[in-house]
N, C-alpha and C. Protein backbone atom coordinates (compact mmCIF):
# COMPACT_ATOMS: atom_id res chain seq x y z
N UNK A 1 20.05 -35.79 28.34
CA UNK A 1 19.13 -36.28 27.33
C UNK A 1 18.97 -35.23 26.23
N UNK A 2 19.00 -35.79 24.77
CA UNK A 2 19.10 -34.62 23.94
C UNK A 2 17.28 -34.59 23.36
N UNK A 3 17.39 -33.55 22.99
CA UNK A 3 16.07 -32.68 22.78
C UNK A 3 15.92 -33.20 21.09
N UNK A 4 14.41 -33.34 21.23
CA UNK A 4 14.12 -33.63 19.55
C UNK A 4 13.15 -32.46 18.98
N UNK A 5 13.39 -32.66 17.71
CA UNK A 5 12.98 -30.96 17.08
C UNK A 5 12.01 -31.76 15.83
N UNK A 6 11.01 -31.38 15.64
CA UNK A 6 10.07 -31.93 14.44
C UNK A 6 9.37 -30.41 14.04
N UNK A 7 9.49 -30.51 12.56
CA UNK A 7 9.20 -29.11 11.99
C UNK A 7 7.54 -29.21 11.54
N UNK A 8 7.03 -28.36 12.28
CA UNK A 8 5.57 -28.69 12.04
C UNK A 8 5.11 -27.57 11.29
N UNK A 9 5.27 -26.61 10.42
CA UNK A 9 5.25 -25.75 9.58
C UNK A 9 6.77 -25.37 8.54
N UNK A 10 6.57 -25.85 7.43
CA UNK A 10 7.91 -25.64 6.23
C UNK A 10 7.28 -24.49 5.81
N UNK A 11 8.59 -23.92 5.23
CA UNK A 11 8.13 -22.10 4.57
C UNK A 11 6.61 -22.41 3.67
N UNK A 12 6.70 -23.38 2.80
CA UNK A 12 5.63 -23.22 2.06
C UNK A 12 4.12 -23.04 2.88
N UNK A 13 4.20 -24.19 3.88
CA UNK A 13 3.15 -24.09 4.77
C UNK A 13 2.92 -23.19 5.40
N UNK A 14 4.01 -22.21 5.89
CA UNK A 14 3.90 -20.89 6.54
C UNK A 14 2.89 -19.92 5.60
N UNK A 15 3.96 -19.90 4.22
CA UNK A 15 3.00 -19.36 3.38
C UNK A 15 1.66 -18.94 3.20
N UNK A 16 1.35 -20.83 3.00
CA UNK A 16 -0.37 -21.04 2.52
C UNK A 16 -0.96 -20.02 3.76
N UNK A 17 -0.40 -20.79 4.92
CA UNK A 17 -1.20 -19.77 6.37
C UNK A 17 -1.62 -18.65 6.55
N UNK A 18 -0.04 -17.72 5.81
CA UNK A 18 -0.42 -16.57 5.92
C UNK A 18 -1.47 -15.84 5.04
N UNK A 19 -1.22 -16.54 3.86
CA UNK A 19 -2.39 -16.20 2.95
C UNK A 19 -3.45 -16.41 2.92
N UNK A 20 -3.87 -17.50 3.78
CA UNK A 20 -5.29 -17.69 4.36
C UNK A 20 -5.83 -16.96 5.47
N UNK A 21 -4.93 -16.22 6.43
CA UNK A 21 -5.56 -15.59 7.23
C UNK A 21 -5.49 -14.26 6.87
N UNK A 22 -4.66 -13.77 5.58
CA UNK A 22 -4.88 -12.67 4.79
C UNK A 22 -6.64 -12.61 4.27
N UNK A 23 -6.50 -14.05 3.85
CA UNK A 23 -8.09 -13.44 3.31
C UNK A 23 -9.10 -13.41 4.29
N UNK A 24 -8.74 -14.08 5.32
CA UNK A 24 -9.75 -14.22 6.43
C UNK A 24 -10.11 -12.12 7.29
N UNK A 25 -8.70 -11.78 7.49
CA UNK A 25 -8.76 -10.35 7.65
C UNK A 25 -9.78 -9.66 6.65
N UNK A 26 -9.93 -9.51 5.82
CA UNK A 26 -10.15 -9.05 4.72
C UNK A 26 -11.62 -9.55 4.30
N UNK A 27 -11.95 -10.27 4.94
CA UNK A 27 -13.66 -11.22 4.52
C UNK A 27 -14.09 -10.53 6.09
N UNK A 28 -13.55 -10.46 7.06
CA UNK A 28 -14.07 -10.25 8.20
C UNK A 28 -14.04 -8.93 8.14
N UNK A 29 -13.15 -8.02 7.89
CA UNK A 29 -13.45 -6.56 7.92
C UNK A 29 -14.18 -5.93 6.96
N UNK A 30 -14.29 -6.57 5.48
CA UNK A 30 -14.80 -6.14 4.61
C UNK A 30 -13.92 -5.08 4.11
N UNK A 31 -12.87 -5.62 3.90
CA UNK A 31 -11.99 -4.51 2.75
C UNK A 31 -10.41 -4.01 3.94
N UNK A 32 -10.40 -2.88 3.68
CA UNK A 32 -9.08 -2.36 4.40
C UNK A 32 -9.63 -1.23 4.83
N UNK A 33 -10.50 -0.61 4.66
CA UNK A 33 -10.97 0.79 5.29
C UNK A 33 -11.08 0.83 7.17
N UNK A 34 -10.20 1.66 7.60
CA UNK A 34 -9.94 1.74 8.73
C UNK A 34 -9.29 0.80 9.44
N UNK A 35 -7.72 -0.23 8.98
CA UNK A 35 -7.66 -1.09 9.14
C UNK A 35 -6.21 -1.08 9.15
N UNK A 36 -5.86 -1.27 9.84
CA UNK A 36 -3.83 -1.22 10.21
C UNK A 36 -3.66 -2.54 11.14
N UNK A 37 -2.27 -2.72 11.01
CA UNK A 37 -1.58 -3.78 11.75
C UNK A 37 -0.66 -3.53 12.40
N UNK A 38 -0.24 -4.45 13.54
CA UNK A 38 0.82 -3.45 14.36
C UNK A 38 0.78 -5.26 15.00
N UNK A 39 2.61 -5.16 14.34
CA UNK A 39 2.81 -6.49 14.97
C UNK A 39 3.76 -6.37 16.44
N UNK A 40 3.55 -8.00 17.49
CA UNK A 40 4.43 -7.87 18.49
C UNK A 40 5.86 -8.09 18.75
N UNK A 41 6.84 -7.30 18.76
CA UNK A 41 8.28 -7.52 18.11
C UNK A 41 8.95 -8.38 19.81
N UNK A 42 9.74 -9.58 19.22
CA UNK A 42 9.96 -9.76 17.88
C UNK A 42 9.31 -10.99 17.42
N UNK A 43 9.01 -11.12 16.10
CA UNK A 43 8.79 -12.33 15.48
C UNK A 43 7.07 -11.84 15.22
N UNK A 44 6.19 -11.26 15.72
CA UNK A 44 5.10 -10.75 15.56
C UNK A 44 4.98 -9.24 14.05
N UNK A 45 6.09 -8.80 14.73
CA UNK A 45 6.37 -7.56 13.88
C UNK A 45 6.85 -7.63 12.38
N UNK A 46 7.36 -9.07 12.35
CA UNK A 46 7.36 -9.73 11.10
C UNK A 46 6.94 -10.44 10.07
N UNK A 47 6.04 -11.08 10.76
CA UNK A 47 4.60 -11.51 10.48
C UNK A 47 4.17 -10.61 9.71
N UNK A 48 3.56 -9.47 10.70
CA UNK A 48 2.83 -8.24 10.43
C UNK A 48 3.03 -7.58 8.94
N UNK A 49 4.30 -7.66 8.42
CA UNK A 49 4.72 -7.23 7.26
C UNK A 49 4.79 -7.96 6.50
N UNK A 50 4.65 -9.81 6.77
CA UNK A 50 4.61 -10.10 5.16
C UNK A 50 2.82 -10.31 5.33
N UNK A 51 2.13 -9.88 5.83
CA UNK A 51 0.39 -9.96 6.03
C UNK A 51 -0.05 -8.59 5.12
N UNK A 52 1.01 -7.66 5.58
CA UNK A 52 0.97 -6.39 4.93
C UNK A 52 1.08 -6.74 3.36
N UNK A 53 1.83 -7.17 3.13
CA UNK A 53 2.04 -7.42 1.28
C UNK A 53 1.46 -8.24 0.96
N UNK A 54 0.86 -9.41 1.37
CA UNK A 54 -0.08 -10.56 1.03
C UNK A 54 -1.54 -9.80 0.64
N UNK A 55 -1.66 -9.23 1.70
CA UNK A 55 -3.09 -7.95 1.57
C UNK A 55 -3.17 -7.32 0.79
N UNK A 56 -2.00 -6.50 0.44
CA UNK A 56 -1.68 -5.22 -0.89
C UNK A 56 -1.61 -6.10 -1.79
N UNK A 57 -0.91 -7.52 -2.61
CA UNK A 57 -1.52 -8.04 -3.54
C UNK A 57 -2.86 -8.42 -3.58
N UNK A 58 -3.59 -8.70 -2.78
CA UNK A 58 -4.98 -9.23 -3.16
C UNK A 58 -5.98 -8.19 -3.24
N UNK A 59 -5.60 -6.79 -2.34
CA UNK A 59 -6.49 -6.06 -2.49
C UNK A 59 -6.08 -4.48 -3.14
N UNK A 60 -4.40 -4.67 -3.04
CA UNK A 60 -3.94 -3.33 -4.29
C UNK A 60 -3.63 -2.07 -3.13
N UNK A 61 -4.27 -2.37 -1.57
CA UNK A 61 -4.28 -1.12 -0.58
C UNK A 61 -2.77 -1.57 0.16
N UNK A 62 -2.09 -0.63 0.64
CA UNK A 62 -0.93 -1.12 1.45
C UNK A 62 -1.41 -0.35 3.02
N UNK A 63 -1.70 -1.30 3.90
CA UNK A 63 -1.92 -0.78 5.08
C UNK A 63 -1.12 -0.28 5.76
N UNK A 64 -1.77 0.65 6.69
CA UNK A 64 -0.59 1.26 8.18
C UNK A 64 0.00 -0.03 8.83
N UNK A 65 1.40 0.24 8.69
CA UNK A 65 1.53 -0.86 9.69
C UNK A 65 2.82 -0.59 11.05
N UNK A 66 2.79 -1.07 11.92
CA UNK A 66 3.59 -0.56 13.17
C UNK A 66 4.25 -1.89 13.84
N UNK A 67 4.74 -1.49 14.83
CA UNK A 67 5.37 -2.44 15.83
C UNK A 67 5.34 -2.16 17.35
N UNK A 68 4.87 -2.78 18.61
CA UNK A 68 4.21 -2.62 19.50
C UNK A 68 6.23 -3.83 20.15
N UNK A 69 6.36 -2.90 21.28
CA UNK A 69 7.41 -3.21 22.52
C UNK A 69 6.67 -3.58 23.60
N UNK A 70 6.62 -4.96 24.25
CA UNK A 70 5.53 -5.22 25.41
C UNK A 70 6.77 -5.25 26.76
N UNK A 71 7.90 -5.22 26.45
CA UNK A 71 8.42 -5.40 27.90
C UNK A 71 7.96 -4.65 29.16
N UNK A 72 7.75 -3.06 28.87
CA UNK A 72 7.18 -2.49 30.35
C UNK A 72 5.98 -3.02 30.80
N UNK A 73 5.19 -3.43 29.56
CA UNK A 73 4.02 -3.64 30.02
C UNK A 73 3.84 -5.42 31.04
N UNK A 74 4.86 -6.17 30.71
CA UNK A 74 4.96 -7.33 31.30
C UNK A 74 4.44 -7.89 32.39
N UNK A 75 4.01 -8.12 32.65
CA UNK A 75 3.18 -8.51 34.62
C UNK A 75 4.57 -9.58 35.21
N UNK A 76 5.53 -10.25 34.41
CA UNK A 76 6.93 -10.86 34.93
C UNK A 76 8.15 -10.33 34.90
N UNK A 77 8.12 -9.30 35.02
CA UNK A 77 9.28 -7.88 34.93
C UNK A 77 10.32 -8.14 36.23
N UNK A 78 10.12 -8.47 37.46
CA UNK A 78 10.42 -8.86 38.68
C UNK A 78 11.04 -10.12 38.10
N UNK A 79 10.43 -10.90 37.70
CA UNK A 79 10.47 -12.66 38.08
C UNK A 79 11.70 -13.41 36.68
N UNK A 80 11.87 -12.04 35.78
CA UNK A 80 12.64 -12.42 34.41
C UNK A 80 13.96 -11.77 33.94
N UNK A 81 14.48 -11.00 35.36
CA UNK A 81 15.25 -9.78 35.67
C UNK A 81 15.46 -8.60 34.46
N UNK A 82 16.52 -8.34 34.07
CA UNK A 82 16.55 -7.35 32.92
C UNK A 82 16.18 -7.72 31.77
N UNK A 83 15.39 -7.06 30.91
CA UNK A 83 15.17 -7.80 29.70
C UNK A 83 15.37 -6.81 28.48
N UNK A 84 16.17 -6.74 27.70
CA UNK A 84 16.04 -5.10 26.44
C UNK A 84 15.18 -5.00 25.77
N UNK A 85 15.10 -3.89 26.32
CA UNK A 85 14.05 -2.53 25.99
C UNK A 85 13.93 -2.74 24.10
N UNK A 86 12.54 -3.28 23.37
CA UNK A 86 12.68 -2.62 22.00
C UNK A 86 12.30 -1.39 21.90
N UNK A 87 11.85 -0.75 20.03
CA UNK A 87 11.13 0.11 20.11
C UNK A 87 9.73 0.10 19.70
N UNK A 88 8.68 0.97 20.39
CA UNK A 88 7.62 0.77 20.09
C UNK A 88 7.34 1.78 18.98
N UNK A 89 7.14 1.80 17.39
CA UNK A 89 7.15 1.97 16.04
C UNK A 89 5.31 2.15 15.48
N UNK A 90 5.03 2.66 16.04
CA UNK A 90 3.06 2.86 15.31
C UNK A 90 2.93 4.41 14.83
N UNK A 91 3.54 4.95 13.28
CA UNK A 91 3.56 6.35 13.10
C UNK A 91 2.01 6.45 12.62
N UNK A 92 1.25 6.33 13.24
CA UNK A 92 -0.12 6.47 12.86
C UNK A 92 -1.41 6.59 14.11
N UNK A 93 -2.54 7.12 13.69
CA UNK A 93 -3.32 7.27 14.88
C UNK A 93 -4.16 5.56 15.17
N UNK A 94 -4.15 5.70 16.48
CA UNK A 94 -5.36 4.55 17.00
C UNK A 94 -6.99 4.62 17.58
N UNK A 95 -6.47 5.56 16.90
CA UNK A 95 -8.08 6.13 17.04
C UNK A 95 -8.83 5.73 15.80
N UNK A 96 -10.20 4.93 16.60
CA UNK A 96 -11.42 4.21 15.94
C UNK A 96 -10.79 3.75 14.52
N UNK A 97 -9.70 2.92 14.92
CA UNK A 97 -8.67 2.04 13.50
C UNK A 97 -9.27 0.75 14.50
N UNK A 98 -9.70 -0.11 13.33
CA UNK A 98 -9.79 -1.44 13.48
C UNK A 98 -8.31 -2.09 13.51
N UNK A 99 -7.38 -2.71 14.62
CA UNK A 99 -6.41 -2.84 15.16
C UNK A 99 -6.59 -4.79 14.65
N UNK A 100 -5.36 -5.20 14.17
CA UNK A 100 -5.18 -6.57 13.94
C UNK A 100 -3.58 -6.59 14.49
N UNK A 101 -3.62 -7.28 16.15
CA UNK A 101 -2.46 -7.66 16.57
C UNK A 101 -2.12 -8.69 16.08
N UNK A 102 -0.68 -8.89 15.41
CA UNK A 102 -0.22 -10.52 15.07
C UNK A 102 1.19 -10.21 15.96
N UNK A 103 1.15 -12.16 16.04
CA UNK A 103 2.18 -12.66 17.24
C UNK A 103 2.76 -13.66 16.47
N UNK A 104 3.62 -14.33 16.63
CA UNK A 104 4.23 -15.62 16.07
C UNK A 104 3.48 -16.75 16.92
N UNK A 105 3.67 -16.44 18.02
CA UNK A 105 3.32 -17.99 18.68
C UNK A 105 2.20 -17.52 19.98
N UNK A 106 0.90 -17.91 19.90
CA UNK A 106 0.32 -17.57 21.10
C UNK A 106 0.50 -18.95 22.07
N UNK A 107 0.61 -18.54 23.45
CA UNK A 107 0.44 -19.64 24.52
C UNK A 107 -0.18 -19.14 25.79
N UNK A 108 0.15 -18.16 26.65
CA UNK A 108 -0.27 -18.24 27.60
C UNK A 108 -1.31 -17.20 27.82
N UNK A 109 -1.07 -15.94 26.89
CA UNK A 109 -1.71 -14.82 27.06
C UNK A 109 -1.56 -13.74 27.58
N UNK A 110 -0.65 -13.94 27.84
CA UNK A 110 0.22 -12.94 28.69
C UNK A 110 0.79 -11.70 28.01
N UNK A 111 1.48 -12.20 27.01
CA UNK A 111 2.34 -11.16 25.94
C UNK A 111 1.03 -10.14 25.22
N UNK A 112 0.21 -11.21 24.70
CA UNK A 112 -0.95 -10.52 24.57
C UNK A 112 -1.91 -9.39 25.30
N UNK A 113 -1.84 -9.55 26.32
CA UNK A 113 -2.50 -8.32 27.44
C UNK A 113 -1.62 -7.26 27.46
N UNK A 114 -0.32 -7.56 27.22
CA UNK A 114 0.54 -6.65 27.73
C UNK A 114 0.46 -6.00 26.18
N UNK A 115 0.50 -6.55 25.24
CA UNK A 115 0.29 -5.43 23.99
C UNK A 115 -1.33 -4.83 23.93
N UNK A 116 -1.94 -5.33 24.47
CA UNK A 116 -2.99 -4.65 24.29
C UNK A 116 -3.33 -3.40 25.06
N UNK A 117 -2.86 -3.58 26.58
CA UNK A 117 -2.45 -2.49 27.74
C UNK A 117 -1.63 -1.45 26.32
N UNK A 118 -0.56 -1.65 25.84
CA UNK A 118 0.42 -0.98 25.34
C UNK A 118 -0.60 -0.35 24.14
N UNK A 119 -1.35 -0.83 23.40
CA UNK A 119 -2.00 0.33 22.34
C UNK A 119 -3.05 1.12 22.69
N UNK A 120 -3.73 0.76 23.81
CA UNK A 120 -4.30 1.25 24.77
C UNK A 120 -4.01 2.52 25.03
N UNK A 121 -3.21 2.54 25.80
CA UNK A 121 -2.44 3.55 26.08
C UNK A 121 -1.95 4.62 25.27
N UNK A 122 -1.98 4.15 23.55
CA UNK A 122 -1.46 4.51 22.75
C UNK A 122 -2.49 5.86 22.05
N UNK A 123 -3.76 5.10 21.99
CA UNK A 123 -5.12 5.52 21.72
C UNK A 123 -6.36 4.65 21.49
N UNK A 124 -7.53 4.93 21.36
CA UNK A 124 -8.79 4.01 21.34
C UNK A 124 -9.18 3.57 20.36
N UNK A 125 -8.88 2.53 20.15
CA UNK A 125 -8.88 1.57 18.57
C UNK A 125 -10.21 1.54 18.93
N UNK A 126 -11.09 1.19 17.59
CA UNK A 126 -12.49 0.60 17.55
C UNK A 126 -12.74 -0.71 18.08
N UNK A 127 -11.37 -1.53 17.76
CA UNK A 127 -11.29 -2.77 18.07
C UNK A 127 -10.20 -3.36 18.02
N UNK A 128 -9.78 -4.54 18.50
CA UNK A 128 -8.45 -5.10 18.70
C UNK A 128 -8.53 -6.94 18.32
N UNK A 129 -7.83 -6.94 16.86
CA UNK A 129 -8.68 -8.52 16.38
C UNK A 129 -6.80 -9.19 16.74
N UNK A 130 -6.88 -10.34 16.91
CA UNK A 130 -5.23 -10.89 17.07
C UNK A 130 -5.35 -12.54 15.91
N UNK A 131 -4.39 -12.06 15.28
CA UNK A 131 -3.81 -13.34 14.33
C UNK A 131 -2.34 -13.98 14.59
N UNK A 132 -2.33 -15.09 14.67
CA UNK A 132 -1.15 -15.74 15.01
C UNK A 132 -0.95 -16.63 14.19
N UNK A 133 0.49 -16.76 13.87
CA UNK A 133 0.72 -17.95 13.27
C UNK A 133 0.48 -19.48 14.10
N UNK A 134 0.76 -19.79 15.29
CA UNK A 134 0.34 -21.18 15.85
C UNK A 134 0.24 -20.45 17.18
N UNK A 135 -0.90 -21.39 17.51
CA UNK A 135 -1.52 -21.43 19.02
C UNK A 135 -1.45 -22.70 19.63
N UNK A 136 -0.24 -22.66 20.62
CA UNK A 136 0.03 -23.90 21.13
C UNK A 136 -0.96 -24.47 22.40
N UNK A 137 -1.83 -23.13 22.77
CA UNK A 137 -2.79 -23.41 23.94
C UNK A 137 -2.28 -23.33 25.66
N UNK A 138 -2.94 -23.96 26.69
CA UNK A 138 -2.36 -23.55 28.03
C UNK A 138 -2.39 -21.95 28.48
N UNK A 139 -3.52 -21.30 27.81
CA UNK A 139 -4.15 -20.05 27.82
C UNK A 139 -3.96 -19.99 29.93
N UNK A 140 -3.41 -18.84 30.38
CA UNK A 140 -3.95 -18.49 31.57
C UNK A 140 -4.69 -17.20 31.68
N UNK A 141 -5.30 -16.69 30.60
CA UNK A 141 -5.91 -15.27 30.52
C UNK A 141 -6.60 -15.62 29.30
N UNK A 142 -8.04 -14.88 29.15
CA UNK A 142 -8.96 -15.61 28.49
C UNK A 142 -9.22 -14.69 27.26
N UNK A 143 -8.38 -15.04 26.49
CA UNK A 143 -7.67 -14.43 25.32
C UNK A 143 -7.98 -15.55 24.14
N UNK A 144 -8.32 -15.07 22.98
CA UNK A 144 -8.42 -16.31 21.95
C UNK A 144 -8.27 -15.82 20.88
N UNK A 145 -7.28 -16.24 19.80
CA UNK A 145 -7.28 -15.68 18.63
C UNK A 145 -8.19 -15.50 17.84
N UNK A 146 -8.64 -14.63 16.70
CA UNK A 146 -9.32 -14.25 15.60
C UNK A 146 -8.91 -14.83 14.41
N UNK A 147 -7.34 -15.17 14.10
CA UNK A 147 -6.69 -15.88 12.78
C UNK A 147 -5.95 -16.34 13.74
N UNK A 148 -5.67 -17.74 12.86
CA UNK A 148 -4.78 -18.47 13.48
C UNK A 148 -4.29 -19.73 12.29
N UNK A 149 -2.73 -19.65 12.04
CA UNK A 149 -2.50 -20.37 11.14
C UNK A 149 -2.69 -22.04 11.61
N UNK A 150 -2.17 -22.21 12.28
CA UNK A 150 -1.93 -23.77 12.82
C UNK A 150 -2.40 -23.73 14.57
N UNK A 151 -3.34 -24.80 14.61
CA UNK A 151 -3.38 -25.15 16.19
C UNK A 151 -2.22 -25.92 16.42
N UNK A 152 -1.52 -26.05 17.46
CA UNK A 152 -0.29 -27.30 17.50
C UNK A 152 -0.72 -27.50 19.20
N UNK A 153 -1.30 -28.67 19.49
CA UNK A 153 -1.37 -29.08 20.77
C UNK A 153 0.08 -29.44 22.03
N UNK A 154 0.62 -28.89 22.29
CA UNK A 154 2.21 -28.94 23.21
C UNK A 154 1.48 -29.18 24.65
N UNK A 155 3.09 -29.56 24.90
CA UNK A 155 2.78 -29.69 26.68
C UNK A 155 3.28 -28.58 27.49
N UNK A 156 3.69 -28.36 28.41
CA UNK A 156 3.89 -27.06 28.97
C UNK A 156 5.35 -27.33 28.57
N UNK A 157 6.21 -28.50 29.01
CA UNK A 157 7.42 -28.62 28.11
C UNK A 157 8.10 -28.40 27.44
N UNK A 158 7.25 -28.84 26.10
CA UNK A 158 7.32 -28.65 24.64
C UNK A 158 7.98 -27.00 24.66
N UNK A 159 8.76 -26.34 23.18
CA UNK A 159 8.52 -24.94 23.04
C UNK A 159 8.37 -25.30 21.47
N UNK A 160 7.23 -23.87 21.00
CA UNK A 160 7.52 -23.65 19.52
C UNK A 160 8.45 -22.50 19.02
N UNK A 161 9.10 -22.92 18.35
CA UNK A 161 9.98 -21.66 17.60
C UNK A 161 10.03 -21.31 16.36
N UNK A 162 9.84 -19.94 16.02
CA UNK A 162 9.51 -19.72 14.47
C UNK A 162 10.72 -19.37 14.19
N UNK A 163 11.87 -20.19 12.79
CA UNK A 163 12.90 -19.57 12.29
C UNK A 163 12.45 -18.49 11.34
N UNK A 164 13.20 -17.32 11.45
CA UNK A 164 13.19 -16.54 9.99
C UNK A 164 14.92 -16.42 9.64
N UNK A 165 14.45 -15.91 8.00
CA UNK A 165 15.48 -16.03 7.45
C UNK A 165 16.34 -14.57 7.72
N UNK A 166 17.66 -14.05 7.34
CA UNK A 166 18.33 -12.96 7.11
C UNK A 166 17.27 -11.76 6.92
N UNK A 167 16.43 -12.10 5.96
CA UNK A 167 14.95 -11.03 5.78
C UNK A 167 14.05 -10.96 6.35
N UNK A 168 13.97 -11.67 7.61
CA UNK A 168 13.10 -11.75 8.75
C UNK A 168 11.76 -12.41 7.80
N UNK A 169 11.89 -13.57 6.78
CA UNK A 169 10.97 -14.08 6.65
C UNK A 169 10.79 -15.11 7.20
N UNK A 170 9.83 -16.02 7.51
CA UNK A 170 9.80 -16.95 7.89
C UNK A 170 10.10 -18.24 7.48
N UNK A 171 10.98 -19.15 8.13
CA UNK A 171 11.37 -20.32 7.09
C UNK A 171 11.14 -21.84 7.26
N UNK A 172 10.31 -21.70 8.69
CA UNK A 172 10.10 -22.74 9.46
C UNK A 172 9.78 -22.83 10.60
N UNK A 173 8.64 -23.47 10.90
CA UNK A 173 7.88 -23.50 12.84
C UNK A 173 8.67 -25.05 13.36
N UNK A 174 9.11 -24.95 14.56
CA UNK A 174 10.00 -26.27 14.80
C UNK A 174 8.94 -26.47 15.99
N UNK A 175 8.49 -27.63 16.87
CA UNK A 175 8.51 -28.23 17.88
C UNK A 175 9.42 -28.80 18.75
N UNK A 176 9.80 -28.23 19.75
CA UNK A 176 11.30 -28.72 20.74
C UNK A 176 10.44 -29.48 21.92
N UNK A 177 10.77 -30.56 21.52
CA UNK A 177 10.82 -32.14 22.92
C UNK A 177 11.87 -31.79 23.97
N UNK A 178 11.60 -31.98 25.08
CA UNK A 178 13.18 -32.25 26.22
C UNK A 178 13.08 -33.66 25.83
């Protein structure tokens, strides 16, 4: 049986998203002071950087920004056999920095703990806010985004996939049916 694909975010719509939860960062922190991003690679870490320039146009500041590797931290390391190692990329302190994790796709919560274990470790953020482009839901850890471009209701089935382009921009959120 072949699989059907319906695109539930076009670049433009990606866009608007990101620029709305640009301003949403930015209304909620009150500016950029003490305020870096550190996306989850991959597809998080990319995000992270066009949030970074959406921000620096509206507010003129170019934030710290990093990239967070969750594989050691995984709780399915056993159950998913080898998986490659990225790198974890944050040339900056985490200390009492208001921390904005972005992800491409939240679902279970999982990836999420495990980056948060990972900056943790790193140093003691003031705080740890998470923006995602779509939250498909089926949370098993009680985790909830702060920004969030699109809710998309899926079944456990379903997968979402974010295309990016050659420039790791984003060019399209697909929905995959079996």
């Amino acid at each position: 049986m072949a699989k059907s694909e319906t695109v539930i975010l076009d670049q433009a719509g990606i866009g608007r998203a990101l620029t709305r939860i640009a301003h949403e960062i930015l209304e909620r922190n009150k500016g950029t002071a003490d305020l870096v991003l550190v996306g989850i690679r991959t597809g998080g870490d990319h995000l992270a950087e066009v949030l970074r320039r959406r921000i620096a146009e509206i507010e003129g500041d170019d934030l710290p920004l990093g990239a967070v590797d969750v594989t050691m931290y995984r709780d399915d390391l056993d159950s998913r056999g080898s998986l490659p190692m990225g790198k974890t990329d944050i040339p900056f302190s985490l200390d009492d920095k208001r921390v904005v994790l972005v992800d491409d796709v939240l679902y279970t919560g999982r990836t999420i703990r495990a980056a948060m274990d990972a900056l943790i470790d790193l140093g003691r953020p003031r705080s740890i806010q998470l923006a995602v482009l779509i939250d498909r839901g089926h949370r098993e850890l009680p985790i909830r985004p702060d920004y969030v471009g699109r809710n998309v209701p899926t079944s456990q089935e379903e997968q979402v996939e974010v295309e990016f382009d050659d420039d790791y921009m984003p060019i399209e959120v697909r929905l995959i049916k079996p």
